[in-house]
Structure formats: C-alpha cells, structure tokens
PDB file of N, CA and C in Angstrom:
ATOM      1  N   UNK A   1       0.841  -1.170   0.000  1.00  0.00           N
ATOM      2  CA  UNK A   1       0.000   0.000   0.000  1.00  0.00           C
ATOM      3  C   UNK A   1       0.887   1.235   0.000  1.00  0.00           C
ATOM      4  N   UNK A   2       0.729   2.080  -0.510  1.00  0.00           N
ATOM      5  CA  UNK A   2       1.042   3.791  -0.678  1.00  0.00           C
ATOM      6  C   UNK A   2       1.063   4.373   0.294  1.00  0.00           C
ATOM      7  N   UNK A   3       1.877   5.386   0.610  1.00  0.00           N
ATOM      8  CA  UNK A   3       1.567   6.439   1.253  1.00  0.00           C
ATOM      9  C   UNK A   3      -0.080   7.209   1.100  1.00  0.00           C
ATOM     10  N   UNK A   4      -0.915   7.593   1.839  1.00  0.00           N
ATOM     11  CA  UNK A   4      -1.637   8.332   1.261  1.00  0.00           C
ATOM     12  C   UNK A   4      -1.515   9.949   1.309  1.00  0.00           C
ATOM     13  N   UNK A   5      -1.978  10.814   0.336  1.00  0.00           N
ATOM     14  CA  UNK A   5      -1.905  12.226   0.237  1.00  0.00           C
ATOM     15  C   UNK A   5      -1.586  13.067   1.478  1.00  0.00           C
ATOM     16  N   UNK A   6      -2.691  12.898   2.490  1.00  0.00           N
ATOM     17  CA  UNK A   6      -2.563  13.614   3.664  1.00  0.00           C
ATOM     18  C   UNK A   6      -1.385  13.500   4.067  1.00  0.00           C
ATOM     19  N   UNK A   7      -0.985  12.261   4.459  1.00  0.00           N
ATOM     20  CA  UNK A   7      -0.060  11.589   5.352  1.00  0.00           C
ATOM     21  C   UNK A   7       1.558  12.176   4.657  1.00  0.00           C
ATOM     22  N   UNK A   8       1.229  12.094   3.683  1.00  0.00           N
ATOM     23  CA  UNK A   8       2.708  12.578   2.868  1.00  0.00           C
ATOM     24  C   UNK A   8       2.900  14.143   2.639  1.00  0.00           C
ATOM     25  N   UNK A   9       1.863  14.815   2.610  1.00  0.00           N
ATOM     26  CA  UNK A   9       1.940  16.219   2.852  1.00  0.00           C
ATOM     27  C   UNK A   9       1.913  16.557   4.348  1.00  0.00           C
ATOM     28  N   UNK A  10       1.910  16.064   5.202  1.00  0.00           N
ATOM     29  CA  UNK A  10       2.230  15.977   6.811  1.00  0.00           C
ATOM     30  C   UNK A  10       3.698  15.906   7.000  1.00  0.00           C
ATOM     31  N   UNK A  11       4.023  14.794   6.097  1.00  0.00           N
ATOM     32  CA  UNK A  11       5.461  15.072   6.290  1.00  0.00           C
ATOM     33  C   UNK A  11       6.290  15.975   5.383  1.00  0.00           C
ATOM     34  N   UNK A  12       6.064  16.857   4.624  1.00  0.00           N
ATOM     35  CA  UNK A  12       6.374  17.490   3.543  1.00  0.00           C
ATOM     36  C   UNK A  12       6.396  18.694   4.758  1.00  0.00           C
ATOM     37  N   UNK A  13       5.360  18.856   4.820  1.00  0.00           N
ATOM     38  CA  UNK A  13       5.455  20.154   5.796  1.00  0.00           C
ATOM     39  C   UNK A  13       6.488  19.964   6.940  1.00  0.00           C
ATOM     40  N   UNK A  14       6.154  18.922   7.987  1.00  0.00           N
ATOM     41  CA  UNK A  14       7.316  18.776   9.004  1.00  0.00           C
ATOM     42  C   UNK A  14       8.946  18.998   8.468  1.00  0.00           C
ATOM     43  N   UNK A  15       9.252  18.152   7.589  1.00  0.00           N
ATOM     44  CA  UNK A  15      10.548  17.435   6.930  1.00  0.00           C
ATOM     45  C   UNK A  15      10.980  18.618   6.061  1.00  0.00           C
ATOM     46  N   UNK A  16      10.384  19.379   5.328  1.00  0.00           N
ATOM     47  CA  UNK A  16      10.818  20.551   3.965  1.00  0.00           C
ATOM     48  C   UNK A  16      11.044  21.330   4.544  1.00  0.00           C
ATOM     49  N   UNK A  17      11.919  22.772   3.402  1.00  0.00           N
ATOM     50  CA  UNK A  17      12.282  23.479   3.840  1.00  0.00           C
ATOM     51  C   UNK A  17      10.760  24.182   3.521  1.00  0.00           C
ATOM     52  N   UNK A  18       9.913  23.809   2.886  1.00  0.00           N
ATOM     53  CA  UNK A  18       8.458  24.795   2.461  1.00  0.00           C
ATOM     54  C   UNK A  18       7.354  23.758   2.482  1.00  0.00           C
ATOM     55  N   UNK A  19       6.109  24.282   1.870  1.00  0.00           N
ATOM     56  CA  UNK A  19       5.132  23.091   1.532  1.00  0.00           C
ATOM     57  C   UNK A  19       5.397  22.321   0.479  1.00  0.00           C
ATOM     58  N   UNK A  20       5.771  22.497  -0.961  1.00  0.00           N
ATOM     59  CA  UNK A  20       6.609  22.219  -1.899  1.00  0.00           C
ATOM     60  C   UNK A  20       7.600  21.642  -1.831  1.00  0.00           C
ATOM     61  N   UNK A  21       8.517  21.289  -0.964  1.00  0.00           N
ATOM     62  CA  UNK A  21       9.561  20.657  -1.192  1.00  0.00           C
ATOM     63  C   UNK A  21       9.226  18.828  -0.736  1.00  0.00           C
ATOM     64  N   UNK A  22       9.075  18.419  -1.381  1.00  0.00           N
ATOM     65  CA  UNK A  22       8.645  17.254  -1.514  1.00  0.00           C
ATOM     66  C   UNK A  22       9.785  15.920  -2.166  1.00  0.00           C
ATOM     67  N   UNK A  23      10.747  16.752  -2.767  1.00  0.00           N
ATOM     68  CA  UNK A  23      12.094  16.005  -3.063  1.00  0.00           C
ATOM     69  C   UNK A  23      13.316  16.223  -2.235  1.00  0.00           C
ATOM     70  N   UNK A  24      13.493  16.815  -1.304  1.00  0.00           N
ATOM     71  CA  UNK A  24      14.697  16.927  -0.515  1.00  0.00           C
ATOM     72  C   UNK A  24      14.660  15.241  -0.090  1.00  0.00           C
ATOM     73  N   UNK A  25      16.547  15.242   0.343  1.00  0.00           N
ATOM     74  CA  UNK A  25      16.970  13.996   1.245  1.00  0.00           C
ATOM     75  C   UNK A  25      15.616  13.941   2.491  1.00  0.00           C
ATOM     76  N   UNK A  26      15.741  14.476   3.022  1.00  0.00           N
ATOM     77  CA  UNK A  26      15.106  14.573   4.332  1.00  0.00           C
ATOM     78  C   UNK A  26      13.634  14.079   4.225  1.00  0.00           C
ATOM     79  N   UNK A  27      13.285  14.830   3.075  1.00  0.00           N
ATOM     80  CA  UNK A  27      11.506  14.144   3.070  1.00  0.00           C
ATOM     81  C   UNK A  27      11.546  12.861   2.942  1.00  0.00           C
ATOM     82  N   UNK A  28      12.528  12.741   1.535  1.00  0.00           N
ATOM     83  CA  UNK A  28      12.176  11.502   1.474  1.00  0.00           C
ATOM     84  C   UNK A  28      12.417  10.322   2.180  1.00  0.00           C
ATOM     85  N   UNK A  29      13.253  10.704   3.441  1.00  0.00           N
ATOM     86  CA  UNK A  29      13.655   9.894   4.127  1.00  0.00           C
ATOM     87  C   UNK A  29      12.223   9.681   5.117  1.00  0.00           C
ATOM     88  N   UNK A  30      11.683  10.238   5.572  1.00  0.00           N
ATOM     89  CA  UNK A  30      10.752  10.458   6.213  1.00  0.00           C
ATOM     90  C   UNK A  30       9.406  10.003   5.390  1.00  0.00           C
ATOM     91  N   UNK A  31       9.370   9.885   4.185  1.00  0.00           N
ATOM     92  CA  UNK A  31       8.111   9.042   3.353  1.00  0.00           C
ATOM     93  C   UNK A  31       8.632   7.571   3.382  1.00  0.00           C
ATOM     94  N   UNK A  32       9.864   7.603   3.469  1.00  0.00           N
ATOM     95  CA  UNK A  32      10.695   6.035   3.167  1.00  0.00           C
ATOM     96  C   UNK A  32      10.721   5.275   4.384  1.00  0.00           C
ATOM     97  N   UNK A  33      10.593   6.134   5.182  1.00  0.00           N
ATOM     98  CA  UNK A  33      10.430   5.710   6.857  1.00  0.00           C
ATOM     99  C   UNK A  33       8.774   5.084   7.285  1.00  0.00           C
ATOM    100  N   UNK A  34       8.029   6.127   6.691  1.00  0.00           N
ATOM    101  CA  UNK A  34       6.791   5.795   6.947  1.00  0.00           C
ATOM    102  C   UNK A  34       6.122   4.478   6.196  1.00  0.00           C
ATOM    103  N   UNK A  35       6.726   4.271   5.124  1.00  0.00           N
ATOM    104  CA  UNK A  35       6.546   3.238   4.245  1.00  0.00           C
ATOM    105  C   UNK A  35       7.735   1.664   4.683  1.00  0.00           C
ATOM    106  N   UNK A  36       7.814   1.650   5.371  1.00  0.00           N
ATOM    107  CA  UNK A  36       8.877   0.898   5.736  1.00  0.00           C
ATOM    108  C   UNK A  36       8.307   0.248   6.933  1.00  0.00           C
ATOM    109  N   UNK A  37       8.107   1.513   7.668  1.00  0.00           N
ATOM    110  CA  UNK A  37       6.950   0.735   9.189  1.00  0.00           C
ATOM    111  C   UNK A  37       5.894  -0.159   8.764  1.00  0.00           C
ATOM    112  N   UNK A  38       5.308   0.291   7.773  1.00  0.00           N
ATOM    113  CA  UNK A  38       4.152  -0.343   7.401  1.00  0.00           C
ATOM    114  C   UNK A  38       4.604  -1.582   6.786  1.00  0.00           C
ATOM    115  N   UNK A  39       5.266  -1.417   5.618  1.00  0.00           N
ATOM    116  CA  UNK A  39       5.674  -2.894   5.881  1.00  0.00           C
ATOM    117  C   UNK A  39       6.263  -3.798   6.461  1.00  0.00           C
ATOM    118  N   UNK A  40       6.814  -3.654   7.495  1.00  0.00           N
ATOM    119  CA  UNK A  40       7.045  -4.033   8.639  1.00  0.00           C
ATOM    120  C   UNK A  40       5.927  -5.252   9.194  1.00  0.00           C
ATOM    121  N   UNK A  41       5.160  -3.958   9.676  1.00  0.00           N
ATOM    122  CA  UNK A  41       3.700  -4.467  10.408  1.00  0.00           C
ATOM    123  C   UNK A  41       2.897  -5.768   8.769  1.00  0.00           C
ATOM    124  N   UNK A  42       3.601  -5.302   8.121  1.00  0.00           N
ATOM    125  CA  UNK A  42       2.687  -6.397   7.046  1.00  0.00           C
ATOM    126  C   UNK A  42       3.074  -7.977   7.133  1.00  0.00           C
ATOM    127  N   UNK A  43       4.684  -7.660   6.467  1.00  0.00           N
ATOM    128  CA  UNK A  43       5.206  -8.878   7.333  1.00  0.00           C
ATOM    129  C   UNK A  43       5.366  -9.562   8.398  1.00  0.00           C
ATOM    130  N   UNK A  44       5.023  -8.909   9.646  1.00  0.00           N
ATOM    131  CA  UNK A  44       4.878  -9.622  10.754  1.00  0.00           C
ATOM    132  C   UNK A  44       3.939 -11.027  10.618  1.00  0.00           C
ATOM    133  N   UNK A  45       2.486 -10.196   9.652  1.00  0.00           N
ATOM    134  CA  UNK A  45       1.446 -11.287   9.711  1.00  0.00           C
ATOM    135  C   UNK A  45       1.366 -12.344   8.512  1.00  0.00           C
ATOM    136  N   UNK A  46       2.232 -11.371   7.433  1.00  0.00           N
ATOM    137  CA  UNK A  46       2.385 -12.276   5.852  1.00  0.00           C
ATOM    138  C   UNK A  46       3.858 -12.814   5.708  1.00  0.00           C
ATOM    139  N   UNK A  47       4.225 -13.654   6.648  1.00  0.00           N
ATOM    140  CA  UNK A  47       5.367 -13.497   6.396  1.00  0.00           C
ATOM    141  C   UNK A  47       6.000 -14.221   4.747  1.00  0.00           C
ATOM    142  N   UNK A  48       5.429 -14.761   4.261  1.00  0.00           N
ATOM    143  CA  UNK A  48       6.018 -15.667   3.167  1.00  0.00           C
ATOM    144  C   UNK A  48       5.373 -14.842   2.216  1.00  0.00           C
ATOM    145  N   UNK A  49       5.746 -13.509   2.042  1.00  0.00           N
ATOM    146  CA  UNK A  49       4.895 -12.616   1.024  1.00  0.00           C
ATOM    147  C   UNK A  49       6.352 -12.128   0.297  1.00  0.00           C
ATOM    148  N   UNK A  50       6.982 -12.449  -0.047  1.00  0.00           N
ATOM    149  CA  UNK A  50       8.277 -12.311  -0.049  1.00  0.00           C
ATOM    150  C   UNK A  50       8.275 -11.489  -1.588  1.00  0.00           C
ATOM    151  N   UNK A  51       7.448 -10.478  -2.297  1.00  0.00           N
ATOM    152  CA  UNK A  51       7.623 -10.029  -3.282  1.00  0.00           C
ATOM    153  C   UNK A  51       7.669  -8.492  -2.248  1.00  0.00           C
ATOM    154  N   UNK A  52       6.525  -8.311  -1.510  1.00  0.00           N
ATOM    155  CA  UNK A  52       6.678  -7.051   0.021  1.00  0.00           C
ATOM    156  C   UNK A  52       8.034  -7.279   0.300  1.00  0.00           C
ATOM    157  N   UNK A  53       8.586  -8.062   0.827  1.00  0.00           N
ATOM    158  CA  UNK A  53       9.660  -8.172   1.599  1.00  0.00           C
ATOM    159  C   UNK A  53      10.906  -7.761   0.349  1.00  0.00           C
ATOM    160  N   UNK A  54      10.959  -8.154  -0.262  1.00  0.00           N
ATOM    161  CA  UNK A  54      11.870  -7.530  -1.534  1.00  0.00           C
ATOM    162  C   UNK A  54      11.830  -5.944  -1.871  1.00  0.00           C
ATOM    163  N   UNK A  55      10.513  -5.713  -1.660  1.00  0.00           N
ATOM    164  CA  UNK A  55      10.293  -4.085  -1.817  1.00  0.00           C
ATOM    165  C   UNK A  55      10.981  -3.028  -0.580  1.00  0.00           C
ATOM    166  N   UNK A  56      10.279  -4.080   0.359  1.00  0.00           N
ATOM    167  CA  UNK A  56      10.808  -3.451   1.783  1.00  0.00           C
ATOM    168  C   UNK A  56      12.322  -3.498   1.561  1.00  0.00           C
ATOM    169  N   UNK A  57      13.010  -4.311   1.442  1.00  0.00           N
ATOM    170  CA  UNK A  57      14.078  -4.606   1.436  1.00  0.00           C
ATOM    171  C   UNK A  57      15.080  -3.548   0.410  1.00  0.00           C
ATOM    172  N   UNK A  58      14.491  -3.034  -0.855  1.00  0.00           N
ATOM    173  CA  UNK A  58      14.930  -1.873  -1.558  1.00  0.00           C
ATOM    174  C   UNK A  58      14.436  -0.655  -0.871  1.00  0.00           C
ATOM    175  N   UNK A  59      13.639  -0.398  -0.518  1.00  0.00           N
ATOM    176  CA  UNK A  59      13.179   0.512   0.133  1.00  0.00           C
ATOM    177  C   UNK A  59      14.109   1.296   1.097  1.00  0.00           C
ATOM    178  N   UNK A  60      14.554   0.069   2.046  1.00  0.00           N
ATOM    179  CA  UNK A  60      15.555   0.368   3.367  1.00  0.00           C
ATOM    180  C   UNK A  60      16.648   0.827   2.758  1.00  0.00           C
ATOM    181  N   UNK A  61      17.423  -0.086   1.200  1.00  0.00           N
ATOM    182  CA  UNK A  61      18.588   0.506   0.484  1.00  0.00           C
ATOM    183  C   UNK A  61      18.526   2.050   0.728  1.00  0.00           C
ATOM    184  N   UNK A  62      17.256   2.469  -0.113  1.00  0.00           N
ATOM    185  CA  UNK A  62      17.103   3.474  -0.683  1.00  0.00           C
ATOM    186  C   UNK A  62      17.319   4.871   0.455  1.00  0.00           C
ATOM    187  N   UNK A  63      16.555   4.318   1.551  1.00  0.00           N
ATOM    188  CA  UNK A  63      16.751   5.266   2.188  1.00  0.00           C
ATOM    189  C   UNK A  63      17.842   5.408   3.387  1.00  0.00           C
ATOM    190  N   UNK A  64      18.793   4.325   3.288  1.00  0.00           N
ATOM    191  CA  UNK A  64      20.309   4.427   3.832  1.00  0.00           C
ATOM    192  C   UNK A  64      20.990   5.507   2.837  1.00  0.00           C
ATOM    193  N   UNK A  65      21.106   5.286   1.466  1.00  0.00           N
ATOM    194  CA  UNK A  65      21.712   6.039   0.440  1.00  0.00           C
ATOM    195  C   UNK A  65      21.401   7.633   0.710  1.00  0.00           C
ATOM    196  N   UNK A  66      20.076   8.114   0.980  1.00  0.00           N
ATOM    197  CA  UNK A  66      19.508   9.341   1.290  1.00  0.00           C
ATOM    198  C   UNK A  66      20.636   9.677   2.611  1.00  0.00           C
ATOM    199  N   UNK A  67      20.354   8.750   3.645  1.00  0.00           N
ATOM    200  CA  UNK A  67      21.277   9.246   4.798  1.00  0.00           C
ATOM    201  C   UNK A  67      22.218   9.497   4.471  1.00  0.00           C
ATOM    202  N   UNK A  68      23.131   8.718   4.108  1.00  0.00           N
ATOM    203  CA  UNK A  68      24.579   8.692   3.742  1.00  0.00           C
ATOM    204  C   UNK A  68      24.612   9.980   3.023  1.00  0.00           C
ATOM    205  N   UNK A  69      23.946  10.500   2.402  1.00  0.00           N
ATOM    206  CA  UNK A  69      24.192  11.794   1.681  1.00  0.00           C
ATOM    207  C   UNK A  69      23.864  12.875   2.289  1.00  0.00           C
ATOM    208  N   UNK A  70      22.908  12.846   3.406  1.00  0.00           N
ATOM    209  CA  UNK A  70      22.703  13.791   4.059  1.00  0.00           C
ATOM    210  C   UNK A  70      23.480  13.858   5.427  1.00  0.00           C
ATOM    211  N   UNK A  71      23.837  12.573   6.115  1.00  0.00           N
ATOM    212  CA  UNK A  71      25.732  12.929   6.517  1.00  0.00           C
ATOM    213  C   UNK A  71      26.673  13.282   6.221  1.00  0.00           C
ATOM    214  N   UNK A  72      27.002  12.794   4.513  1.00  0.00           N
ATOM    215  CA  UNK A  72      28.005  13.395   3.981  1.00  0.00           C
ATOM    216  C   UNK A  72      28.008  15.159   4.016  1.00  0.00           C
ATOM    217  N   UNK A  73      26.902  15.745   3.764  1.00  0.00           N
ATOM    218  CA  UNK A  73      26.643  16.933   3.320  1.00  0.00           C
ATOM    219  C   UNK A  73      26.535  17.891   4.628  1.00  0.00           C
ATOM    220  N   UNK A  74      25.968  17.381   5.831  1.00  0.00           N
ATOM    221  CA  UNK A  74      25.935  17.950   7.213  1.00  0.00           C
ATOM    222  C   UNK A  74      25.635  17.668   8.419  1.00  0.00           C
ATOM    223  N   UNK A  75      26.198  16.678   9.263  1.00  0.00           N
ATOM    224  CA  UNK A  75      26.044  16.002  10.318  1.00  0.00           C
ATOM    225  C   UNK A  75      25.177  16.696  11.327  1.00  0.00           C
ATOM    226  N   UNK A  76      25.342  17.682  11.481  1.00  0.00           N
ATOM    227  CA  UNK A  76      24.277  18.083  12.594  1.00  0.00           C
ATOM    228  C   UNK A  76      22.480  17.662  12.184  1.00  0.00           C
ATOM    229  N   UNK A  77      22.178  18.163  10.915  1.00  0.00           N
ATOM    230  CA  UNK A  77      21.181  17.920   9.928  1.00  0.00           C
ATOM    231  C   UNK A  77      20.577  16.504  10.330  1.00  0.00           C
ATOM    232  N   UNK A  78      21.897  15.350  10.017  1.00  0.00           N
ATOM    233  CA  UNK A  78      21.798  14.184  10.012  1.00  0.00           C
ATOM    234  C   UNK A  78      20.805  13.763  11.337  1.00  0.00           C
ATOM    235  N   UNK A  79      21.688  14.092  12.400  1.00  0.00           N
ATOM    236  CA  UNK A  79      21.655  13.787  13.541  1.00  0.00           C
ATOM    237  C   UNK A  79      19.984  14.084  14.216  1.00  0.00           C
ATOM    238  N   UNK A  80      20.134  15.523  13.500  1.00  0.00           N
ATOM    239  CA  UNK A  80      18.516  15.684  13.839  1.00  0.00           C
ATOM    240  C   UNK A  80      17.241  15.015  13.268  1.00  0.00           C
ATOM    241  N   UNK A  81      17.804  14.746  12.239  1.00  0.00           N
ATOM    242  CA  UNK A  81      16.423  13.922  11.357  1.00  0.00           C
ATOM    243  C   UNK A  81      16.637  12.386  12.105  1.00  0.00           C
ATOM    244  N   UNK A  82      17.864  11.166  11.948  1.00  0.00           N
ATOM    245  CA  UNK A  82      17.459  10.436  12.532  1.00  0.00           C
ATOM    246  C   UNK A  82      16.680  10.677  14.373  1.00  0.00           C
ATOM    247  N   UNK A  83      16.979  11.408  14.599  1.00  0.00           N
ATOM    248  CA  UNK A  83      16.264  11.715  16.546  1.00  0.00           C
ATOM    249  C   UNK A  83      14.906  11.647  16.182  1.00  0.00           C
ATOM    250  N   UNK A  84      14.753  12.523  14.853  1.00  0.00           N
ATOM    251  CA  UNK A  84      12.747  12.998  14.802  1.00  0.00           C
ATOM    252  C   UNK A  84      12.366  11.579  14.362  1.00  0.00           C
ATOM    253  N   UNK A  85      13.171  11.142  13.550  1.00  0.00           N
ATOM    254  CA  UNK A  85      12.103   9.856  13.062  1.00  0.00           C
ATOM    255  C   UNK A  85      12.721   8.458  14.432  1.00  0.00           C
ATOM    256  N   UNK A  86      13.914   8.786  14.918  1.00  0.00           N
ATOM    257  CA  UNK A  86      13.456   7.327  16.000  1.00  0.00           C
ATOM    258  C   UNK A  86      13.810   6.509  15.433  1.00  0.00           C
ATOM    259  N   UNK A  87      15.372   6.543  14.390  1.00  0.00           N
ATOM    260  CA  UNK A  87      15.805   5.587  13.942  1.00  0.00           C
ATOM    261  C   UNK A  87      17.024   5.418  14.835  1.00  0.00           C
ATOM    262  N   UNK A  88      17.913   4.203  14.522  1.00  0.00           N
ATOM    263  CA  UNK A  88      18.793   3.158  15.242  1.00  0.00           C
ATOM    264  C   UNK A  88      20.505   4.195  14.628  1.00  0.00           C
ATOM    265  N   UNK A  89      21.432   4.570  15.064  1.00  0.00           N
ATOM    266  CA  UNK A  89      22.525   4.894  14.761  1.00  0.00           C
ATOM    267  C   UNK A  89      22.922   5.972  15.040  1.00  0.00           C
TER     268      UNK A  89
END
C-alpha cells in the first residue's frame, strides 16, 4: 500500500524546507520511513509474502543512500532527522 496524500503532505510540511519541497533527502527519508513501518507491520502477519519483503528490502537501500548523503553533506542535519524519526545509529 502507498503512502496516502494527507499523510505525505504531513510530512512534507514537518521534513521541507516549504510546503513544496517534496524532493529533498530529508523528506524523502521520512516518506521512506513511513513506508517501511508499514511494511514491517505487514510482514509480521504475511510473512512468506516475499515479493513485500523484496520491496521493503529496496526501500531500506534506498533510504540508507539518502542518509549517507545527508551525513556526507551535514552532520548536525543528520543527527537531527534520525532523533525525529526514532531511527537506530
């Protein structure tokens, strides 16, 4: 399942530097986050759904690569976005 509209303009606003910014590292880390929990919670109950789990599994790539670039570029930045979202590192 998708993000839905609301939910992704919730984080657009939190995460951007405007309402519009909808492609920065940061958002998308934060849509990639939200989409990630969820499948999470999917697999818990499907576990042999393993085409989800492949997605999930690019997904997480995708949004390590975002970090890594938004450490590379400014650690304090970094530091604050993983705290808001309540990730591990």
């Amino acid at each position: 399942m998708s993000i839905s509209k609301e939910r992704k303009a919730e984080l657009v606003a939190e995460f951007g530097k405007d309402g519009a910014d909808s492609g920065s590292s940061a958002v998308q880390v934060a849509i990639l986050t939200d989409r990630i929990l969820y499948l999470t919670d999917h697999m818990k109950t499907h576990k042999k759904d393993f085409a989800s789990r492949r997605g999930l599994l690019k997904m997480v790539g995708q949004r390590r690569h975002h970090l890594d670039y938004i450490r590379k570029r400014n650690e304090a930045a970094y530091k604050d976005l993983i705290a808001k979202l309540g990730l591990r590192r």
